[in-house]
Protein backbone atom coordinates (compact mmCIF):
# COMPACT_ATOMS: atom_id res chain seq x y z
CA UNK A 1 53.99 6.99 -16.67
CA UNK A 2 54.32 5.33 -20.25
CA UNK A 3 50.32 3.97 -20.99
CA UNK A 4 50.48 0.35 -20.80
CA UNK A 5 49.66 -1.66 -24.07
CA UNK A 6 46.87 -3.09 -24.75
CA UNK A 7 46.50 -6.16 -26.77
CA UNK A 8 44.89 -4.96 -30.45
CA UNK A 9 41.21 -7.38 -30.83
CA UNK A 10 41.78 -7.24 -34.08
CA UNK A 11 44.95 -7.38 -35.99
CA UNK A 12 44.66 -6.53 -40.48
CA UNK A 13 45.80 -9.55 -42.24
CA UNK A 14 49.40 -9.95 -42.85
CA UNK A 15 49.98 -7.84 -39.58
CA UNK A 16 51.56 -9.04 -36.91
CA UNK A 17 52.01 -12.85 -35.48
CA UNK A 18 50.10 -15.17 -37.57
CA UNK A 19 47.33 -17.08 -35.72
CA UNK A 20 48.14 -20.85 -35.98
CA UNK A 21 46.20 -22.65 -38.61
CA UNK A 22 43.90 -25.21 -37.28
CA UNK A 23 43.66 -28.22 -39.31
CA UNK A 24 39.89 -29.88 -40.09
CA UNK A 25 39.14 -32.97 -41.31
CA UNK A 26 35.54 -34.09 -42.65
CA UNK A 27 34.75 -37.38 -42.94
CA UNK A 28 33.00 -38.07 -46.20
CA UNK A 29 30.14 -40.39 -45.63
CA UNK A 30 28.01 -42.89 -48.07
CA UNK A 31 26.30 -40.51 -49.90
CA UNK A 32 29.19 -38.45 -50.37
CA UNK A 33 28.32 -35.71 -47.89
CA UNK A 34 31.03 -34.21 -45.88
CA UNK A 35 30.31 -34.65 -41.92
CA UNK A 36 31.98 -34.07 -38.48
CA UNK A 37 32.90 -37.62 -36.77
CA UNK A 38 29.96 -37.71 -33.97
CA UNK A 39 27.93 -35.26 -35.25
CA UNK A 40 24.50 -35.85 -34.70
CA UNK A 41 23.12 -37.51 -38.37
CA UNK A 42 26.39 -38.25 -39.41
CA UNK A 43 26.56 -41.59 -40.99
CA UNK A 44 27.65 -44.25 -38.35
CA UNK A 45 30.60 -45.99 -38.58
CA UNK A 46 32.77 -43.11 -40.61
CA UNK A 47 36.13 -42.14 -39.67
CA UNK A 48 39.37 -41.69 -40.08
CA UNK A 49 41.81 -44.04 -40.63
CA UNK A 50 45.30 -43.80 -38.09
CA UNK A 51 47.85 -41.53 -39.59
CA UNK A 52 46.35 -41.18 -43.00
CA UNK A 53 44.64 -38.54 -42.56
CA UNK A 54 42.02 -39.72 -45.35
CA UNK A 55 38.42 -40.77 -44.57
CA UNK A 56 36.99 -44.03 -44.37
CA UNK A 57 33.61 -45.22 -45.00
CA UNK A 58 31.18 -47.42 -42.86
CA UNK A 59 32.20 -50.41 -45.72
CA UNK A 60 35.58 -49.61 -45.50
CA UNK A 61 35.32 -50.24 -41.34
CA UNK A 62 33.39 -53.19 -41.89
CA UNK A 63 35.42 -54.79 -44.36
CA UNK A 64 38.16 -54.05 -41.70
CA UNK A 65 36.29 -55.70 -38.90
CA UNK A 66 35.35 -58.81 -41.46
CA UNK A 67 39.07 -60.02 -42.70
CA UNK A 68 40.02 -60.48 -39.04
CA UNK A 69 36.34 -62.66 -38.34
CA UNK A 70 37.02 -66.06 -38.44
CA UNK A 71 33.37 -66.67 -38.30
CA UNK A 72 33.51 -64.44 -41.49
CA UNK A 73 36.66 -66.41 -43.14
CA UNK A 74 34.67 -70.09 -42.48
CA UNK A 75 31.28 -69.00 -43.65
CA UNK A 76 32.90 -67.87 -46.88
CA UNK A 77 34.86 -70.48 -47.81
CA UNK A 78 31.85 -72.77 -47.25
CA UNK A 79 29.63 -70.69 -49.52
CA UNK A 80 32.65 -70.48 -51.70
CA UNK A 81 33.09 -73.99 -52.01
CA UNK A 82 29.22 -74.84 -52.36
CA UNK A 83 28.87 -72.14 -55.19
CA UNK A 84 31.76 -73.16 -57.39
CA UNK A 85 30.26 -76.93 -57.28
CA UNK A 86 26.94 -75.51 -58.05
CA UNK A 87 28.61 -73.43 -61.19
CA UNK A 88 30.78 -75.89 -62.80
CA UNK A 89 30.16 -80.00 -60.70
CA UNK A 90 32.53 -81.33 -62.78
CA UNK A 91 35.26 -79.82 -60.65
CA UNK A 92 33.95 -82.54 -58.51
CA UNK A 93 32.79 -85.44 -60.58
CA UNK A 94 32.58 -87.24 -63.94
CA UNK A 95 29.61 -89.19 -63.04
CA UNK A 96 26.00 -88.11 -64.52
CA UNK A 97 23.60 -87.95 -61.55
CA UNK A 98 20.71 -89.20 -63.82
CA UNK A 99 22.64 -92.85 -64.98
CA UNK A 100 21.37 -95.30 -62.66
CA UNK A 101 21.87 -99.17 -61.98
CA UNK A 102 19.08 -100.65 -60.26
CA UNK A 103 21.75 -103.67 -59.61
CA UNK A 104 23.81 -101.45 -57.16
CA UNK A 105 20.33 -99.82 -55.34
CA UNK A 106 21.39 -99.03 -51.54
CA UNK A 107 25.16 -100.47 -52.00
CA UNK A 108 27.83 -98.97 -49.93
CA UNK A 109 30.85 -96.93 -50.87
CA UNK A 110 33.24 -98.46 -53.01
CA UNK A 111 36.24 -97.55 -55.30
CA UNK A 112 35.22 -94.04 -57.35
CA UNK A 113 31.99 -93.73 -55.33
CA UNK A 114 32.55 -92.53 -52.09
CA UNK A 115 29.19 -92.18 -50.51
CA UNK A 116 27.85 -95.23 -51.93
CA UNK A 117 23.81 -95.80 -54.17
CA UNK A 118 20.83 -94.72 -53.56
CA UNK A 119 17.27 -96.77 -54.15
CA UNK A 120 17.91 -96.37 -58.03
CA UNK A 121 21.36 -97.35 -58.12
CA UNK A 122 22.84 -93.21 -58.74
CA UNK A 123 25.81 -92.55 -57.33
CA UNK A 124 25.02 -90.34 -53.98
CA UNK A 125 28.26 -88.24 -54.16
CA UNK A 126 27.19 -87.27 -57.75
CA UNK A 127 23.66 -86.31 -56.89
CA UNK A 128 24.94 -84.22 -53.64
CA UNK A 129 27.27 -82.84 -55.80
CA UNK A 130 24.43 -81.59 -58.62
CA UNK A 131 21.92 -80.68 -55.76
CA UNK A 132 23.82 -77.72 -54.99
CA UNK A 133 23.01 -76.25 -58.11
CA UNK A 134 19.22 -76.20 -57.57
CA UNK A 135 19.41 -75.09 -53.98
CA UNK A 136 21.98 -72.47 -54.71
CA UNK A 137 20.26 -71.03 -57.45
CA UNK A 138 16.69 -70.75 -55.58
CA UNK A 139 18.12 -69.08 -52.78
CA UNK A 140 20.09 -66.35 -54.70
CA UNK A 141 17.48 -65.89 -57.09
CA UNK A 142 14.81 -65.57 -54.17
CA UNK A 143 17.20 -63.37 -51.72
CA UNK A 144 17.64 -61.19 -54.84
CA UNK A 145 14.29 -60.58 -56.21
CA UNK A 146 12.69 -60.16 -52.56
CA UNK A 147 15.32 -57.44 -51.57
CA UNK A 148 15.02 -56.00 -55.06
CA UNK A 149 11.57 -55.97 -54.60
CA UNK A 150 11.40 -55.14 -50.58
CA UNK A 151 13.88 -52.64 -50.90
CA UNK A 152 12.38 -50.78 -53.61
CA UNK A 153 8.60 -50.63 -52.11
CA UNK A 154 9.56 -50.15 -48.73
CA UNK A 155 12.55 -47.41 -49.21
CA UNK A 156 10.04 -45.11 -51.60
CA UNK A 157 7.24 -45.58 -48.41
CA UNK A 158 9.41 -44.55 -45.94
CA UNK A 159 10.86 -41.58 -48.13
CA UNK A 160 7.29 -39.99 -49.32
CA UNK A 161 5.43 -41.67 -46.49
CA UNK A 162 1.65 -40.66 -46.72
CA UNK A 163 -0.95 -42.63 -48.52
CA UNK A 164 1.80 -45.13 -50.21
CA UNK A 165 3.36 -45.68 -46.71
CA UNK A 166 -0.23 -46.86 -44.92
CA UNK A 167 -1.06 -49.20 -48.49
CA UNK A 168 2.48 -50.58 -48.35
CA UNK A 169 2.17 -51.14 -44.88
CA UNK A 170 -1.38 -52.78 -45.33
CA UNK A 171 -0.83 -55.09 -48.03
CA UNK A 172 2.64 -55.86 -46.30
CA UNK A 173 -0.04 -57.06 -43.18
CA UNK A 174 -1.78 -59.34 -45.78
CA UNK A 175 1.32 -61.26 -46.68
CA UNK A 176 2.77 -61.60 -43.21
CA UNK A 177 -0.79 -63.25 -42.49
CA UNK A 178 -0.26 -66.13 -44.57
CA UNK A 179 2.31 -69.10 -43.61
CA UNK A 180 5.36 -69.50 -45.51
CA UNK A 181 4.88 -73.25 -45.51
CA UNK A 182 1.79 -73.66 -45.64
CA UNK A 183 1.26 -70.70 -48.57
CA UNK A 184 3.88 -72.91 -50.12
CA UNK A 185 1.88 -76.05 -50.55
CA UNK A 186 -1.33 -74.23 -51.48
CA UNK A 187 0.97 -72.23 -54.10
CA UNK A 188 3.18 -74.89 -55.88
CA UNK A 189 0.27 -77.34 -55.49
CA UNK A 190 -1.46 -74.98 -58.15
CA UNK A 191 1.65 -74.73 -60.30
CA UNK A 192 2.11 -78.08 -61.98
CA UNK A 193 5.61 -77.56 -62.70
CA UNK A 194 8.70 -79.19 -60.89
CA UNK A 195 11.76 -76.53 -61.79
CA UNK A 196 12.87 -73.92 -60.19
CA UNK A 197 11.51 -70.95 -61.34
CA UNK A 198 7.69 -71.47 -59.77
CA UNK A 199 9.61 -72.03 -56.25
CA UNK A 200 11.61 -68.52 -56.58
CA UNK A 201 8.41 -66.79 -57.56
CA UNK A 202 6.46 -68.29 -54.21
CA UNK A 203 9.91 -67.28 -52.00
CA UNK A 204 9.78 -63.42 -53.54
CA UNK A 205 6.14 -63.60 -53.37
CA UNK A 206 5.93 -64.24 -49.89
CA UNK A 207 9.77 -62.72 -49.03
CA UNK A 208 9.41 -59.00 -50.08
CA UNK A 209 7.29 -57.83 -47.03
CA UNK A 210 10.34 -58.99 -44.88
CA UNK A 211 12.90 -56.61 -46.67
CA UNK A 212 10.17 -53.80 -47.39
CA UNK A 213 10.09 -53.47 -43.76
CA UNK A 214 13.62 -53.27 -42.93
CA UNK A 215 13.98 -51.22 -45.75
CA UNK A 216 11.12 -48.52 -44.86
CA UNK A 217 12.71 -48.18 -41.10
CA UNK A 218 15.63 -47.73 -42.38
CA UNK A 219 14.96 -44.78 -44.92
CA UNK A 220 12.92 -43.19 -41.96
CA UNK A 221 15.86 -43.14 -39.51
CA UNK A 222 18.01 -41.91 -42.16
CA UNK A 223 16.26 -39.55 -43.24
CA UNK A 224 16.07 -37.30 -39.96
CA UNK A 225 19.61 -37.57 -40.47
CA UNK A 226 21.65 -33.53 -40.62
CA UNK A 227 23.15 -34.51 -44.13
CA UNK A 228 20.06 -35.34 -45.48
CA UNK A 229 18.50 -32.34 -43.98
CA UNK A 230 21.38 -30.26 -45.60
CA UNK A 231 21.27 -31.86 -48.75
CA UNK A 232 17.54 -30.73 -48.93
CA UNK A 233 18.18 -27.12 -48.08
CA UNK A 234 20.89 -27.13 -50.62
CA UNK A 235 18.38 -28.03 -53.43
CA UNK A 236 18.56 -31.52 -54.04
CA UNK A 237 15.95 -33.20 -55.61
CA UNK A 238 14.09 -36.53 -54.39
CA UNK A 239 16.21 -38.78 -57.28
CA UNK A 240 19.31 -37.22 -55.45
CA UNK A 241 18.56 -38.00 -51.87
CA UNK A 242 17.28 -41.19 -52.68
CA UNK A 243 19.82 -42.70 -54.69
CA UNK A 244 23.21 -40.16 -53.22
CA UNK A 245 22.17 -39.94 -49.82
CA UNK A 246 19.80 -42.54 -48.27
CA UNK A 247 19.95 -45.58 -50.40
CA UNK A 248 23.79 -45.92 -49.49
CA UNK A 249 23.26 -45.39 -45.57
CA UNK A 250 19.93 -47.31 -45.15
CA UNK A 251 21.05 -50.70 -47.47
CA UNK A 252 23.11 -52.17 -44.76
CA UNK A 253 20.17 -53.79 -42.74
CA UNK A 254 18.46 -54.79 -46.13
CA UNK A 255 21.61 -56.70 -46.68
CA UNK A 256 21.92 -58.12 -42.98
CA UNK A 257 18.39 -59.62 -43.07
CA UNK A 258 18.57 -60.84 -46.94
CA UNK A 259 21.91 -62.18 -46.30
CA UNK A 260 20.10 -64.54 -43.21
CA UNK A 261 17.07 -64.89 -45.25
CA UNK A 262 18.78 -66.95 -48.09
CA UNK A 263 19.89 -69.37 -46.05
CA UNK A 264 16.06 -69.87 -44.77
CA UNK A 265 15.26 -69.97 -48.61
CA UNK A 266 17.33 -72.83 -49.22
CA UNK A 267 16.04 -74.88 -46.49
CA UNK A 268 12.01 -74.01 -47.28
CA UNK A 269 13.09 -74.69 -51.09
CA UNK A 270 14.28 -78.29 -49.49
CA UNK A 271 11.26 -78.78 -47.13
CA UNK A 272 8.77 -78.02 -49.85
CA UNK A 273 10.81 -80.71 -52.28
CA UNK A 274 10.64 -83.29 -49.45
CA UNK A 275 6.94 -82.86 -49.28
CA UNK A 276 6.54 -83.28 -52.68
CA UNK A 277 5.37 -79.67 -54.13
CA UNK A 278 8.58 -78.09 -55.14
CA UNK A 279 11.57 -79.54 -57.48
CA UNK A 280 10.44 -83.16 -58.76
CA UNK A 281 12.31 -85.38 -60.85
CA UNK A 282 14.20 -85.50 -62.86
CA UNK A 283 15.67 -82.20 -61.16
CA UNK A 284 18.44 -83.01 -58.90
CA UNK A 285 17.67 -81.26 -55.60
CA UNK A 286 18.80 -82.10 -51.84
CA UNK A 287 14.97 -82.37 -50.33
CA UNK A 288 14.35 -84.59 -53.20
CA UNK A 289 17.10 -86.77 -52.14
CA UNK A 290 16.39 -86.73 -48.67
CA UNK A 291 13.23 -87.32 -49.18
CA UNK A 292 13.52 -90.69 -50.98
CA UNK A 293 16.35 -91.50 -48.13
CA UNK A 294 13.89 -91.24 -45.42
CA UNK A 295 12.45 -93.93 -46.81
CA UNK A 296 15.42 -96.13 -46.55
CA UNK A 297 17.26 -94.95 -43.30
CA UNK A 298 17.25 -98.16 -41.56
CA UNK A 299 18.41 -100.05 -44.39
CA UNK A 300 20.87 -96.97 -46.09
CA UNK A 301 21.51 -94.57 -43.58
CA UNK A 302 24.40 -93.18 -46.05
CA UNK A 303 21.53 -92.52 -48.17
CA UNK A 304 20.31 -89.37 -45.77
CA UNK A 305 23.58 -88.23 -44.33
CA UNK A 306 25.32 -86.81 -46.98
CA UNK A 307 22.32 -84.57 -49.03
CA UNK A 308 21.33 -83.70 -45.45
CA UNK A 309 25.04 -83.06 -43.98
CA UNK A 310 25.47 -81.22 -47.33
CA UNK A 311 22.15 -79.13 -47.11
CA UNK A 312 23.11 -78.13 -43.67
CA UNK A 313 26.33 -76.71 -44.20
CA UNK A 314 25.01 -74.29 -46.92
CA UNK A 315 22.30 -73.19 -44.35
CA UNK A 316 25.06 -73.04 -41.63
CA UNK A 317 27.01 -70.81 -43.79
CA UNK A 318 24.88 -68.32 -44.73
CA UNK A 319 23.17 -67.89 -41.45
CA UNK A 320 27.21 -67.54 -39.82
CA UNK A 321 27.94 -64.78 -42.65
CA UNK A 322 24.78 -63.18 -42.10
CA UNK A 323 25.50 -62.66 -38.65
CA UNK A 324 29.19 -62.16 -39.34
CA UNK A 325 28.19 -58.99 -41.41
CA UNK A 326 25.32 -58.01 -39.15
CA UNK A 327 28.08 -57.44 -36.25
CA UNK A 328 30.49 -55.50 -38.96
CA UNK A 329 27.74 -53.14 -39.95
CA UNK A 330 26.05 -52.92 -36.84
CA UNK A 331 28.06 -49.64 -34.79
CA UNK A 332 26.03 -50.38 -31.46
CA UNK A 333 28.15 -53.82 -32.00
CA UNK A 334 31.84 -52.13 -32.26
């Protein structure tokens, strides 16, 4: 009987049927290091996009996941609006926020002043209109320098951890301690000076500890991540991992908190004008406004409403996008 044939183990290349090719695709995270989708470390929120076959990055996803928010859309246009009036006011009004006539103090609205005088005769819609640009500009300057700052301190602890990791986190301890108010009116109260500048130092001052904190659990989650791991083996340096691999996948819950934190800024850089220790005359500033108003509210209730209606909007806004990004980056949240 003919010996049966038995299927050859290994076949020479070129020989024979052709095994079929199996197609892989890697999905190229933050830091530019090729992963599997669901790998353990793998950056979260990578993938591929639906019949394109290319690979698309935790932003990419949540900018997806952000054009169909609504929450997103309204919170943007709001801070939209508010900057652009804070940039360039004339887009708005004509009228100087600093010429008064006592004659018209408290009058109502009228023809080319739409939310009426305040005590000193200015024209309320022109001085709501002008306060944006103080309030703006405190609470981007803050939410800048204290993630700057935050970011920086905290990322480097929880990369080299060690000594610098237990200061950090000890002199973080020290600033957490102290009251943001109240550090506020024992701080400006020392700094005679009424702009905005000695209010964005106290915010960063007092902010960083916030974002260094974020920042440092972030970089230590990260960091046990496979890429990283790899990258390491590979030879990269600490410059490399820091600033290719981990600073790209640990920033998103730096910019989550900093995003909520500015609109916080704004309203402590208003509470600390309305108690007298931040902007003063003749700076044009919401809490200023609202401050002399509350004075007044029986007699001029239009006086309050709009510098306060205006002040909470911005606040509104930036808390709504914070959170609107928060659930975008956040994968648990998908």
């Amino acid at each position: 009987m003919p010996e049966p044939e038995r299927p050859e183990l290994f076949q020479p290349s070129g020989v024979g049927t052709p095994l079929p090719a199996v197609e892989a695709e890697s999905v190229v995270g933050l830091g530019g290091t090729p992963e599997v989708p669901g790998a353990p470390g793998a950056p979260q929120g990578t993938g591929v996009q639906p019949g394109s076959g290319r690979a698309r990055s935790l932003w990419s996803d949540a900018w997806h996941d952000l054009r169909r928010n609504p929450v997103f859309i309204v919170s943007g246009l709001l801070i939209l609006f508010f900057v652009l009036i804070a940039v360039w006011p004339s887009l708005l009004t004509g009228t100087d926020p600093l010429d008064c006539d006592i004659t018209l103090s408290q009058e109502g609205a009228r023809s080319g002043h739409p939310f009426g005088f305040d005590t000193q005769g200015c024209d309320v819609f022109a001085r709501t209109v002008y306060g944006a640009r103080a309030s703006v500009t405190v609470g981007v300057c803050a939410t800048a320098g204290a993630a700057l700052l935050g970011g920086v301190l905290g990322g480097l602890a929880g990369f080299f951890g060690g000594w610098w990791d237990a200061l950090l986190s000890r002199v973080a301890d020290m600033f957490f301690a102290i009251p943001m108010l109240l550090g506020g009116l024992v701080f400006l109260s020392v700094v005679p000076s009424g702009s905005v500048w000695p209010v964005v130092g106290f915010i960063v001052l007092l902010g960083w500890p916030q974002l260094a904190r974020i920042a440092r659990g972030s970089v230590l989650t990260v960091k046990q991540a496979d890429f990283v791991q790899a990258a390491r083996a590979l030879g990269a340096g600490n410059t490399r991992l820091l600033l290719r691999h981990l600073a790209p996948n640990a920033v998103a819950p730096v910019i989550v908190v900093a995003t909520i934190a500015l609109g916080t800024y704004i309203a402590l850089e208003a509470t600390l004008s309305y108690l007298g220790v931040g902007l003063k005359p003749p700076t044009v500033s919401w809490g200023i406004d609202i401050s002399e108003a509350s004075k007044q509210i029986r007699n001029a209730p239009h006086m309050l409403l709009w510098p306060a209606g205006a002040l909470s909007l911005t606040v509104l806004a930036f808390i709504m996008l914070g959170d609107a990004v928060r659930d975008a980056l956040d994968p648990k949240l998908r």
